[in-house]
C-alpha atoms as a PDB file:
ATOM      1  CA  UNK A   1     -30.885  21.289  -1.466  1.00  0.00           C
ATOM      2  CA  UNK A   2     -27.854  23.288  -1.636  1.00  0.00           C
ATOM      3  CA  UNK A   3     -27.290  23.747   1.659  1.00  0.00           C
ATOM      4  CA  UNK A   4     -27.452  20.463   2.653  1.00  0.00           C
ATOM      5  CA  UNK A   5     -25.129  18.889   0.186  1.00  0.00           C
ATOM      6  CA  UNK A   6     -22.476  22.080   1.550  1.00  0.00           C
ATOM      7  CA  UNK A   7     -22.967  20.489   4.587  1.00  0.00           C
ATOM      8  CA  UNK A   8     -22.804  16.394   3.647  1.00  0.00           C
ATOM      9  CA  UNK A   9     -20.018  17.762   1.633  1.00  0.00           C
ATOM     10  CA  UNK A  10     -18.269  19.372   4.545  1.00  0.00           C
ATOM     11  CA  UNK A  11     -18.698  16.840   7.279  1.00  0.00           C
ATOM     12  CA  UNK A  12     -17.578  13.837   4.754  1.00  0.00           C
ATOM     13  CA  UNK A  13     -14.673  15.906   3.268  1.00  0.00           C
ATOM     14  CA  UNK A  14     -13.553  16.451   6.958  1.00  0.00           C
ATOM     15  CA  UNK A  15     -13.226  13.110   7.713  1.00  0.00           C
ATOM     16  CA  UNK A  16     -11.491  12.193   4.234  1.00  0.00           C
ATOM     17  CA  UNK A  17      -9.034  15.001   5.065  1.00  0.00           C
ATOM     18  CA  UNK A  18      -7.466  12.690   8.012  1.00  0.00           C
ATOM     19  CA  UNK A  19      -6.303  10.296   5.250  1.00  0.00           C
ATOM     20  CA  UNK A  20      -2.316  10.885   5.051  1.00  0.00           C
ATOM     21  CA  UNK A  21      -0.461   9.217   1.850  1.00  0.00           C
ATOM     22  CA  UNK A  22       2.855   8.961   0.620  1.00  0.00           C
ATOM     23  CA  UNK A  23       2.868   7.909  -3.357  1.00  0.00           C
ATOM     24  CA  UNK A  24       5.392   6.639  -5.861  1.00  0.00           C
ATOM     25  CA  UNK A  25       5.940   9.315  -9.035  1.00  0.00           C
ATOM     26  CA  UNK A  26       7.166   6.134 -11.523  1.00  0.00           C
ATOM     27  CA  UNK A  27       8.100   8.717 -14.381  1.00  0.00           C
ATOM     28  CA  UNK A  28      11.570   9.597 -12.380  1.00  0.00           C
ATOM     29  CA  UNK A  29      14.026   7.920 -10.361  1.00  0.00           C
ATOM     30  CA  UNK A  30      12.799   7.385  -6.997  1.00  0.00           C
ATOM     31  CA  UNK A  31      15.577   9.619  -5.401  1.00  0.00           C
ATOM     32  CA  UNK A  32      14.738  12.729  -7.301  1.00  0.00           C
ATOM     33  CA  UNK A  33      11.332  12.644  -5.273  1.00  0.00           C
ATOM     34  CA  UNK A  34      12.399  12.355  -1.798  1.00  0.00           C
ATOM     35  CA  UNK A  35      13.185   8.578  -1.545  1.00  0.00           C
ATOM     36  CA  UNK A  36      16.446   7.763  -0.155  1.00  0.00           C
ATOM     37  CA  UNK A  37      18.389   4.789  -2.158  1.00  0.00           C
ATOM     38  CA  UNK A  38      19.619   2.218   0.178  1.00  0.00           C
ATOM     39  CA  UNK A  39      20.608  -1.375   1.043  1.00  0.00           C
ATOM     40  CA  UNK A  40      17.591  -2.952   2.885  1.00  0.00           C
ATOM     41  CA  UNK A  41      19.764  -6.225   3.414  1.00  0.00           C
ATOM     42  CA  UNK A  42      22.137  -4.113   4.835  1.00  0.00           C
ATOM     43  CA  UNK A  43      25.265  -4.779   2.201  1.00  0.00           C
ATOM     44  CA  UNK A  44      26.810  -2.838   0.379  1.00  0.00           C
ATOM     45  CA  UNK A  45      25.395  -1.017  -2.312  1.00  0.00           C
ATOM     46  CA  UNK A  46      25.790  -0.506  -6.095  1.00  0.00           C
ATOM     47  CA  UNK A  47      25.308   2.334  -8.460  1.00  0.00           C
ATOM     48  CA  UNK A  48      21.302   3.423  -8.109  1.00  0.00           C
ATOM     49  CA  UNK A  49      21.538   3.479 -12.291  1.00  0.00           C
ATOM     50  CA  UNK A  50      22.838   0.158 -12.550  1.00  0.00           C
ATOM     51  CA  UNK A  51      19.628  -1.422 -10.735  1.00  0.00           C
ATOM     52  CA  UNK A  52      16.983   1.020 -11.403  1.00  0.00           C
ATOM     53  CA  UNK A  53      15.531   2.589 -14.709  1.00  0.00           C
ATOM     54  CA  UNK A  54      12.869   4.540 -15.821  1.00  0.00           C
ATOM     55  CA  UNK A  55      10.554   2.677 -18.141  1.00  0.00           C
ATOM     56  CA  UNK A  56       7.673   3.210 -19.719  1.00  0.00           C
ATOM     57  CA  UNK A  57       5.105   4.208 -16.863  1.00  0.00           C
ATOM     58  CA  UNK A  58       7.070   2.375 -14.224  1.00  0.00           C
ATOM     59  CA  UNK A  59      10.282   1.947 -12.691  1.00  0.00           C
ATOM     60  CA  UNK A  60      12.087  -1.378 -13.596  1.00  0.00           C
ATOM     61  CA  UNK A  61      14.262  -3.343 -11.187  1.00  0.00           C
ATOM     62  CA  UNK A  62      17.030  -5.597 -12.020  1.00  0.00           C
ATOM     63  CA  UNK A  63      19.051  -6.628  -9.192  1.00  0.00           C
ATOM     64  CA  UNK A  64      20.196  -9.997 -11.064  1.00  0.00           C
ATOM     65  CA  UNK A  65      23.665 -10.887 -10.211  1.00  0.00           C
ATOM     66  CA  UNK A  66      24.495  -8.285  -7.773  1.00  0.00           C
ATOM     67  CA  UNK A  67      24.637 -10.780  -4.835  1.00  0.00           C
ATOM     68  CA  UNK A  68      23.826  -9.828  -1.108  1.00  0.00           C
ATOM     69  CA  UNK A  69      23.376  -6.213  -1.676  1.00  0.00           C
ATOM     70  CA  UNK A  70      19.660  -6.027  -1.397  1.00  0.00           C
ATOM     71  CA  UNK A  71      18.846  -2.093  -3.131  1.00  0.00           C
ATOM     72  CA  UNK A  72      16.202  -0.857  -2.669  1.00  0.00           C
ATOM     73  CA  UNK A  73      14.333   2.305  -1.452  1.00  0.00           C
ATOM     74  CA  UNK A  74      12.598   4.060   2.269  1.00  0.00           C
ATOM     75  CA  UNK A  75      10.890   6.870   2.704  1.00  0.00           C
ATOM     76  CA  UNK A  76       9.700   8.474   6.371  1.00  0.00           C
ATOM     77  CA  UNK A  77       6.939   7.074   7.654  1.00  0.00           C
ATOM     78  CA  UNK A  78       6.351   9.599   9.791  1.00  0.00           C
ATOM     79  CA  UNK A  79       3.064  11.349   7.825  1.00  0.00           C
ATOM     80  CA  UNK A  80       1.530   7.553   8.423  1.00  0.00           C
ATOM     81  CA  UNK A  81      -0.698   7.649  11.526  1.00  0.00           C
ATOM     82  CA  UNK A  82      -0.052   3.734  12.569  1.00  0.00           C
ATOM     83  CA  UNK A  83      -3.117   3.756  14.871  1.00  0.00           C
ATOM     84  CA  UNK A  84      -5.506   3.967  12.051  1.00  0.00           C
ATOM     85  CA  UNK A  85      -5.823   1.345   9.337  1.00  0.00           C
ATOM     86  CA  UNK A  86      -2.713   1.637   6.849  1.00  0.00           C
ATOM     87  CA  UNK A  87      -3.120   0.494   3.273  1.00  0.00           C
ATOM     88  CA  UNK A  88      -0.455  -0.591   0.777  1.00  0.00           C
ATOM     89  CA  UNK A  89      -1.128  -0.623  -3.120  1.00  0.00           C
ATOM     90  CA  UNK A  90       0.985  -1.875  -5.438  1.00  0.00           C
ATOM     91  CA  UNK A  91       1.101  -2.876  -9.118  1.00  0.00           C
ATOM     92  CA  UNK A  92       4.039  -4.815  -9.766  1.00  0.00           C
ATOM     93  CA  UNK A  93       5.175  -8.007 -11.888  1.00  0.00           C
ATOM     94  CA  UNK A  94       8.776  -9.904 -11.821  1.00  0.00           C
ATOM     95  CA  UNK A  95      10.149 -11.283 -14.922  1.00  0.00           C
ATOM     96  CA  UNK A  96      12.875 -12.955 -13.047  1.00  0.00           C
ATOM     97  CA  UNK A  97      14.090 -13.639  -9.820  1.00  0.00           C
ATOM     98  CA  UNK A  98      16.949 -16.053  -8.380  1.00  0.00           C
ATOM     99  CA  UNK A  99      15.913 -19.010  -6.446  1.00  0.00           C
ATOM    100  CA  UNK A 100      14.069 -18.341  -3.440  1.00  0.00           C
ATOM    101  CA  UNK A 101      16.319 -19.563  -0.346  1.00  0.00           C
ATOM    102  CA  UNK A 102      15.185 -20.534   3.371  1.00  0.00           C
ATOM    103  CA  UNK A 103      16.572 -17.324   4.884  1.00  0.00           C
ATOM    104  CA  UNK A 104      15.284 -14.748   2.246  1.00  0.00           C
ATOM    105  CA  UNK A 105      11.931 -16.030   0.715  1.00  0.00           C
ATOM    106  CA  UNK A 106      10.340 -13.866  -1.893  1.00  0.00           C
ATOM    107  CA  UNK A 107      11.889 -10.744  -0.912  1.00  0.00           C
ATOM    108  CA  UNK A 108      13.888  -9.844  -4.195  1.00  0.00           C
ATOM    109  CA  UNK A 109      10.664  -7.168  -5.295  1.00  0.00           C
ATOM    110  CA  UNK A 110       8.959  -6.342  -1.714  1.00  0.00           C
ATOM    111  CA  UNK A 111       7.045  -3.551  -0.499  1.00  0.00           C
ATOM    112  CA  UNK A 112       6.079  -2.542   3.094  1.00  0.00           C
ATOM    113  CA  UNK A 113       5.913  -0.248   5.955  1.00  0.00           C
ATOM    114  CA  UNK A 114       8.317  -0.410   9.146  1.00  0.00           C
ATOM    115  CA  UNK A 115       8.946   0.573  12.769  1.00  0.00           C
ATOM    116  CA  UNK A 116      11.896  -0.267  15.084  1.00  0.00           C
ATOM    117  CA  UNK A 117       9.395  -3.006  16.595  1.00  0.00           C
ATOM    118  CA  UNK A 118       7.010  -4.214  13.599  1.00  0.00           C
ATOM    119  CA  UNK A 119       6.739  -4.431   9.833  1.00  0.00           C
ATOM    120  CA  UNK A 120       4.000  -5.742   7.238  1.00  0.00           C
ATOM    121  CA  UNK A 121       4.180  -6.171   3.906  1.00  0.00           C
ATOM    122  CA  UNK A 122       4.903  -8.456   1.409  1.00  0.00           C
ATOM    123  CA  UNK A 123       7.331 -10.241  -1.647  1.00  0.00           C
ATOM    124  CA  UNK A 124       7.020 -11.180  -4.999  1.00  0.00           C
ATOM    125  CA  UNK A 125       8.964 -14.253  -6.733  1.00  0.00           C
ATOM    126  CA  UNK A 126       9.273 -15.855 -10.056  1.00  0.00           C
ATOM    127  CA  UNK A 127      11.833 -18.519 -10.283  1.00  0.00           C
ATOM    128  CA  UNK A 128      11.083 -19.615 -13.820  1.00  0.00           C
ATOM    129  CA  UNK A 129       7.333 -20.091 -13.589  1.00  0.00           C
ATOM    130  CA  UNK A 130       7.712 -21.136  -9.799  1.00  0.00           C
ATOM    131  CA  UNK A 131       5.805 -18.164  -8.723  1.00  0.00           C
ATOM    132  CA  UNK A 132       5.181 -16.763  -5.086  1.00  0.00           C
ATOM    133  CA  UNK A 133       3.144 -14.291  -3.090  1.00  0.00           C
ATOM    134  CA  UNK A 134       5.089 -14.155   0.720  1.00  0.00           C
ATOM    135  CA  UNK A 135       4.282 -11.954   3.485  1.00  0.00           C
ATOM    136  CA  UNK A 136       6.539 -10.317   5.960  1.00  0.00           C
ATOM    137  CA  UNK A 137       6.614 -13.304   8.881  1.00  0.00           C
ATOM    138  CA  UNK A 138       6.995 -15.603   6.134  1.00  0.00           C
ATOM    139  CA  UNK A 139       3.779 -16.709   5.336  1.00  0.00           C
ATOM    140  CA  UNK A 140       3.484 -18.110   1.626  1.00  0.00           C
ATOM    141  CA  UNK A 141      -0.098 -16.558   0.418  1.00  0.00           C
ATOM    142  CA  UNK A 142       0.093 -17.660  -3.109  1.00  0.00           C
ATOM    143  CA  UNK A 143       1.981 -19.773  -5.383  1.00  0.00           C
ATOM    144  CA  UNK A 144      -0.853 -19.943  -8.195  1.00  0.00           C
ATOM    145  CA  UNK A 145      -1.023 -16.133  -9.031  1.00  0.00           C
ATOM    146  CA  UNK A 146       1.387 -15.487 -12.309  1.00  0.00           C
ATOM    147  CA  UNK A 147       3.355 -12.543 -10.804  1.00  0.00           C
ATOM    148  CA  UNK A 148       5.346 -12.562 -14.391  1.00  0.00           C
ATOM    149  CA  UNK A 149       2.002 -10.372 -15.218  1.00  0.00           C
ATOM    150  CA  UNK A 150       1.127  -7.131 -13.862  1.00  0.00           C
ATOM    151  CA  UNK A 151      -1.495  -7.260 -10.924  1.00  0.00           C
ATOM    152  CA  UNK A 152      -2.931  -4.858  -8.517  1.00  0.00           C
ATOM    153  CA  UNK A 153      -1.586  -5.512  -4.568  1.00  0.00           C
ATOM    154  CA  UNK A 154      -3.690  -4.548  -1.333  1.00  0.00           C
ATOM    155  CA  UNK A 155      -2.421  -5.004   2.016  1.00  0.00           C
ATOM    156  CA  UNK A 156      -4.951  -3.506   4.618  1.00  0.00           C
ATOM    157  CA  UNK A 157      -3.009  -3.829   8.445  1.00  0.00           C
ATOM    158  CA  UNK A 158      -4.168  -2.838  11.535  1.00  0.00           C
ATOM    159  CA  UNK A 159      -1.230  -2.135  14.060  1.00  0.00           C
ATOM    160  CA  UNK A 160      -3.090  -2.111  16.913  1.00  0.00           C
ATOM    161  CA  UNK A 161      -4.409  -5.536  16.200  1.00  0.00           C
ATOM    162  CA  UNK A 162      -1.739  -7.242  15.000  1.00  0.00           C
ATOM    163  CA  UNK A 163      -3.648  -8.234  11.372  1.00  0.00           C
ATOM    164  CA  UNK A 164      -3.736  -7.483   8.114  1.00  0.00           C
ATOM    165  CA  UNK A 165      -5.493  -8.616   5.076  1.00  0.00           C
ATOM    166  CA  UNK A 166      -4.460  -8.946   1.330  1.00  0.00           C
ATOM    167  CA  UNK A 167      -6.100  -8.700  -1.741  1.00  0.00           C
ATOM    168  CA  UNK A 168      -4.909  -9.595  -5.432  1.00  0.00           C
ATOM    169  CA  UNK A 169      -6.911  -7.778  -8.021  1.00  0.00           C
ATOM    170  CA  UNK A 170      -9.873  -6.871  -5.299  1.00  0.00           C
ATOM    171  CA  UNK A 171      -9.885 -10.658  -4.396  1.00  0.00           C
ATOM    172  CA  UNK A 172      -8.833 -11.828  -1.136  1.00  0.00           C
ATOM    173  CA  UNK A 173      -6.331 -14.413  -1.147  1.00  0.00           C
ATOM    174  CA  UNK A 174      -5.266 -14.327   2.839  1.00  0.00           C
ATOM    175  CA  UNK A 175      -4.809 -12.742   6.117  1.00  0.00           C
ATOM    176  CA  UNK A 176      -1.653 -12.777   8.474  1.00  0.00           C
ATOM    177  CA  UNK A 177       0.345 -11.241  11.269  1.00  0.00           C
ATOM    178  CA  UNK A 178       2.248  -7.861  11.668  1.00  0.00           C
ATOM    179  CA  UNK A 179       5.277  -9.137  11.946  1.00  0.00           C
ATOM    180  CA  UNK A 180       8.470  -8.353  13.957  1.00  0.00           C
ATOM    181  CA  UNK A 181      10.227  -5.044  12.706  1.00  0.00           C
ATOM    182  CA  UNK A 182      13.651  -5.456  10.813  1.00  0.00           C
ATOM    183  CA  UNK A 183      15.179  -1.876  12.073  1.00  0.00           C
ATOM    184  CA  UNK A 184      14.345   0.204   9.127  1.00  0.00           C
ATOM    185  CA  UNK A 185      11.517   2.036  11.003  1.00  0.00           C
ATOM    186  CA  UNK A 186      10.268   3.394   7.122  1.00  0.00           C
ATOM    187  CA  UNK A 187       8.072   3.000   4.074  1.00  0.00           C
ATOM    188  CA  UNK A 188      10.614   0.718   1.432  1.00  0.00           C
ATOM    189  CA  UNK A 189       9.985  -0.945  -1.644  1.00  0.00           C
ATOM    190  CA  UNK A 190      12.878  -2.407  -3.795  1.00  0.00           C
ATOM    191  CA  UNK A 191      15.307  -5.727  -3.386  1.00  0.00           C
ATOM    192  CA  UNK A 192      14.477  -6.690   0.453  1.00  0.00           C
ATOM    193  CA  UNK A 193      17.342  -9.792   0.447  1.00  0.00           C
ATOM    194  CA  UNK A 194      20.861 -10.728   1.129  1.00  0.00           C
ATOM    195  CA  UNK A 195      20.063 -13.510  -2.099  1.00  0.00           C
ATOM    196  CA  UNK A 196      17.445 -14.141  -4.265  1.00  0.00           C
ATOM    197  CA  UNK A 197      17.852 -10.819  -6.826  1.00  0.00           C
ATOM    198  CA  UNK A 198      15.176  -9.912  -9.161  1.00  0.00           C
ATOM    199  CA  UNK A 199      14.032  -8.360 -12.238  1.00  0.00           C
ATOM    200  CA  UNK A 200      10.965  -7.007 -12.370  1.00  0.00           C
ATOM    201  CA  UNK A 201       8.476  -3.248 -12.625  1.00  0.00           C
ATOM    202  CA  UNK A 202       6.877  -1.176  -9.766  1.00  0.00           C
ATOM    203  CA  UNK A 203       3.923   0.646 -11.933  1.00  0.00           C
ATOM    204  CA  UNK A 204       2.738   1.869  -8.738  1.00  0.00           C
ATOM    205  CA  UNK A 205       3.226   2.188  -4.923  1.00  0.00           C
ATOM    206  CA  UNK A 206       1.474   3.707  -2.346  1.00  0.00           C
ATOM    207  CA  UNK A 207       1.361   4.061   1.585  1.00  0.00           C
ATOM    208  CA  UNK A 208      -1.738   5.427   3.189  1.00  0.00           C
ATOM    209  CA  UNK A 209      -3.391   5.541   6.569  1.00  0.00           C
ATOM    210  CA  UNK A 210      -7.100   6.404   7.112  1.00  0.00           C
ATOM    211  CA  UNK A 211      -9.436   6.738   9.975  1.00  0.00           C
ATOM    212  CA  UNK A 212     -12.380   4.529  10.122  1.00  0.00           C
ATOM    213  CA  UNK A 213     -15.716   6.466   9.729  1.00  0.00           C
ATOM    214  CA  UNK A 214     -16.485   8.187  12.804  1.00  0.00           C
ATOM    215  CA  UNK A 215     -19.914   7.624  15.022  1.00  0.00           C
ATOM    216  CA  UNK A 216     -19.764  11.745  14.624  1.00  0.00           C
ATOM    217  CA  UNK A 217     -19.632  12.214  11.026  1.00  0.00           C
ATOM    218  CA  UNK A 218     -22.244   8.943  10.358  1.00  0.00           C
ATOM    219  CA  UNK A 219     -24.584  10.602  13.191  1.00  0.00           C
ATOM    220  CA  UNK A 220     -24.134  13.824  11.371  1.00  0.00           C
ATOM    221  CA  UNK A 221     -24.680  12.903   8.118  1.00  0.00           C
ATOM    222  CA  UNK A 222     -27.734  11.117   9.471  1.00  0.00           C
ATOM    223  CA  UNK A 223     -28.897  13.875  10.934  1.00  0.00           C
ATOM    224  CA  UNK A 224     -28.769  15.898   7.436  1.00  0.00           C
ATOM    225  CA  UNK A 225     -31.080  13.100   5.615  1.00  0.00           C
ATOM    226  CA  UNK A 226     -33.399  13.542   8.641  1.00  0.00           C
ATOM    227  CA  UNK A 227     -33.427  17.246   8.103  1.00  0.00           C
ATOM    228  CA  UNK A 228     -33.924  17.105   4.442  1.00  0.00           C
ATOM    229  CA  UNK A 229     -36.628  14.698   4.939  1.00  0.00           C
ATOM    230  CA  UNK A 230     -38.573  16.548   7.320  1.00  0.00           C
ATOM    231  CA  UNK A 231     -38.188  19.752   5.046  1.00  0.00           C
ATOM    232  CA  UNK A 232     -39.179  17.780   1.995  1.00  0.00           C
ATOM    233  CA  UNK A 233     -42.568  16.202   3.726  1.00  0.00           C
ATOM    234  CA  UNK A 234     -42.971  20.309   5.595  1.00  0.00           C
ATOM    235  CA  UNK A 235     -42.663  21.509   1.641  1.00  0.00           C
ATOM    236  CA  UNK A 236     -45.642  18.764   0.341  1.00  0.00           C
ATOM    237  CA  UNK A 237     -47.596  19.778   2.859  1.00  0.00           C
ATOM    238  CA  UNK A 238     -47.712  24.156   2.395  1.00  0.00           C
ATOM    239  CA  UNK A 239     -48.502  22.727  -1.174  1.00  0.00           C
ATOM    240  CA  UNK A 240     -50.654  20.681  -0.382  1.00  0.00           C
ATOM    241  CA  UNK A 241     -52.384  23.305   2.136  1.00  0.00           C
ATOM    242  CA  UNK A 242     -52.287  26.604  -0.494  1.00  0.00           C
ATOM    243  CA  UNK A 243     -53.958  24.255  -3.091  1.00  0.00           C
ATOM    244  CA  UNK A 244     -57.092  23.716  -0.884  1.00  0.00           C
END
């Protein structure tokens, strides 16, 4: 029994080992950790401490009233292997955010993943009670979800495909393109407009990429069951032969 779940253990932990992630510490500013503070509009920029605070587990955002400047935060994206699945999680709410405008939609708190060529991800909006759930080509996903309250984000993309898949609180509420890259060609979370500012907590971000299960590691794995049965039904038999 012990050898076979060193082995299950081996051949499933080698697979999970592929998995590459890049997460948010929310107990310290962002650029402490290795995130670099930027404009993702591109304007320019105010004081990092004047738009982002460390709260109680989470980092609060309030962007209110500083115009077109769009802070925010990227990280490489380089440890994310694109060609497998990529996952974002979030838990986020916004308190406030400015009108949502034609040319910036519910950018003001977004989160994603970039290259020179594509992006995913996806905005959050609360224009006093108006709320809104907006994906990267534009795509409105929600406007019934209450994004004043904390909630748990997952966007599931495939690159290769073109797809992705989002889920509020492990409930699916819609599916969408990868959408046409912006130039950042990085992992960014923050104020994503030129309009539109927010104010609102990031409790927790994080970037993954993870390869499906291989036809290897299932085939070896069913291999080991087959092993272990065939030594289970070889044990009942040498008892069942020495009690004759």
């Amino acid at each position: 029994m012990l050898k076979w779940t060193v082995a299950l253990s081996y051949i499933l932990g080698s697979t999970a080992a592929a998995s590459t992630s890049v997460n948010l510490d929310v107990t310290q500013l962002p650029s402490s950790t290795g995130w670099t503070y930027q404009s993702l509009a591109p304007i320019t920029l105010p004081p990092e401490s004047q738009v982002f605070s460390v709260v109680t587990g989470a980092i609060a955002q309030n962007s209110i009233g500083f115009g077109e400047t769009g802070p925010g935060y990227t990280y490489p994206r380089t440890s994310i292997d694109l060609s497998q699945p990529v996952t974002l999680l979030a838990r986020a709410l916004v308190t406030q955010s400015e009108p949502v405008t034609a040319d910036n939609g519910a950018y003001a708190l977004s989160f994603g993943i970039e290259t020179l060529s594509n992006s995913v991800g996806f905005g959050l909006a609360n224009d006093g009670g108006t709320f809104r759930i907006q994906d990267n080509s534009g795509q409105i996903l929600s406007t019934a979800i209450d994004t004043s309250q904390f909630h748990d984000y997952r966007m599931v993309a495939d690159f290769t495909a073109g797809t992705y898949t989002l889920f509020v609180d492990n409930v699916q509420i819609g599916t969408g393109i990868v959408a046409a890259g912006g130039g950042l060609d990085a992992i960014y979370f923050g104020d994503g407009t030129r309009s539109s500012n927010a104010k609102g907590e990031i409790a927790a971000f994080e970037v993954s990429s993870s390869p499906e299960p291989s036809s290897v590691a299932l085939l070896g794995t069913g291999g080991i069951l087959l092993l272990a049965r065939r030594r289970g039904v070889a044990r009942r038999y040498r008892l069942t032969e020495s009690a004759l």
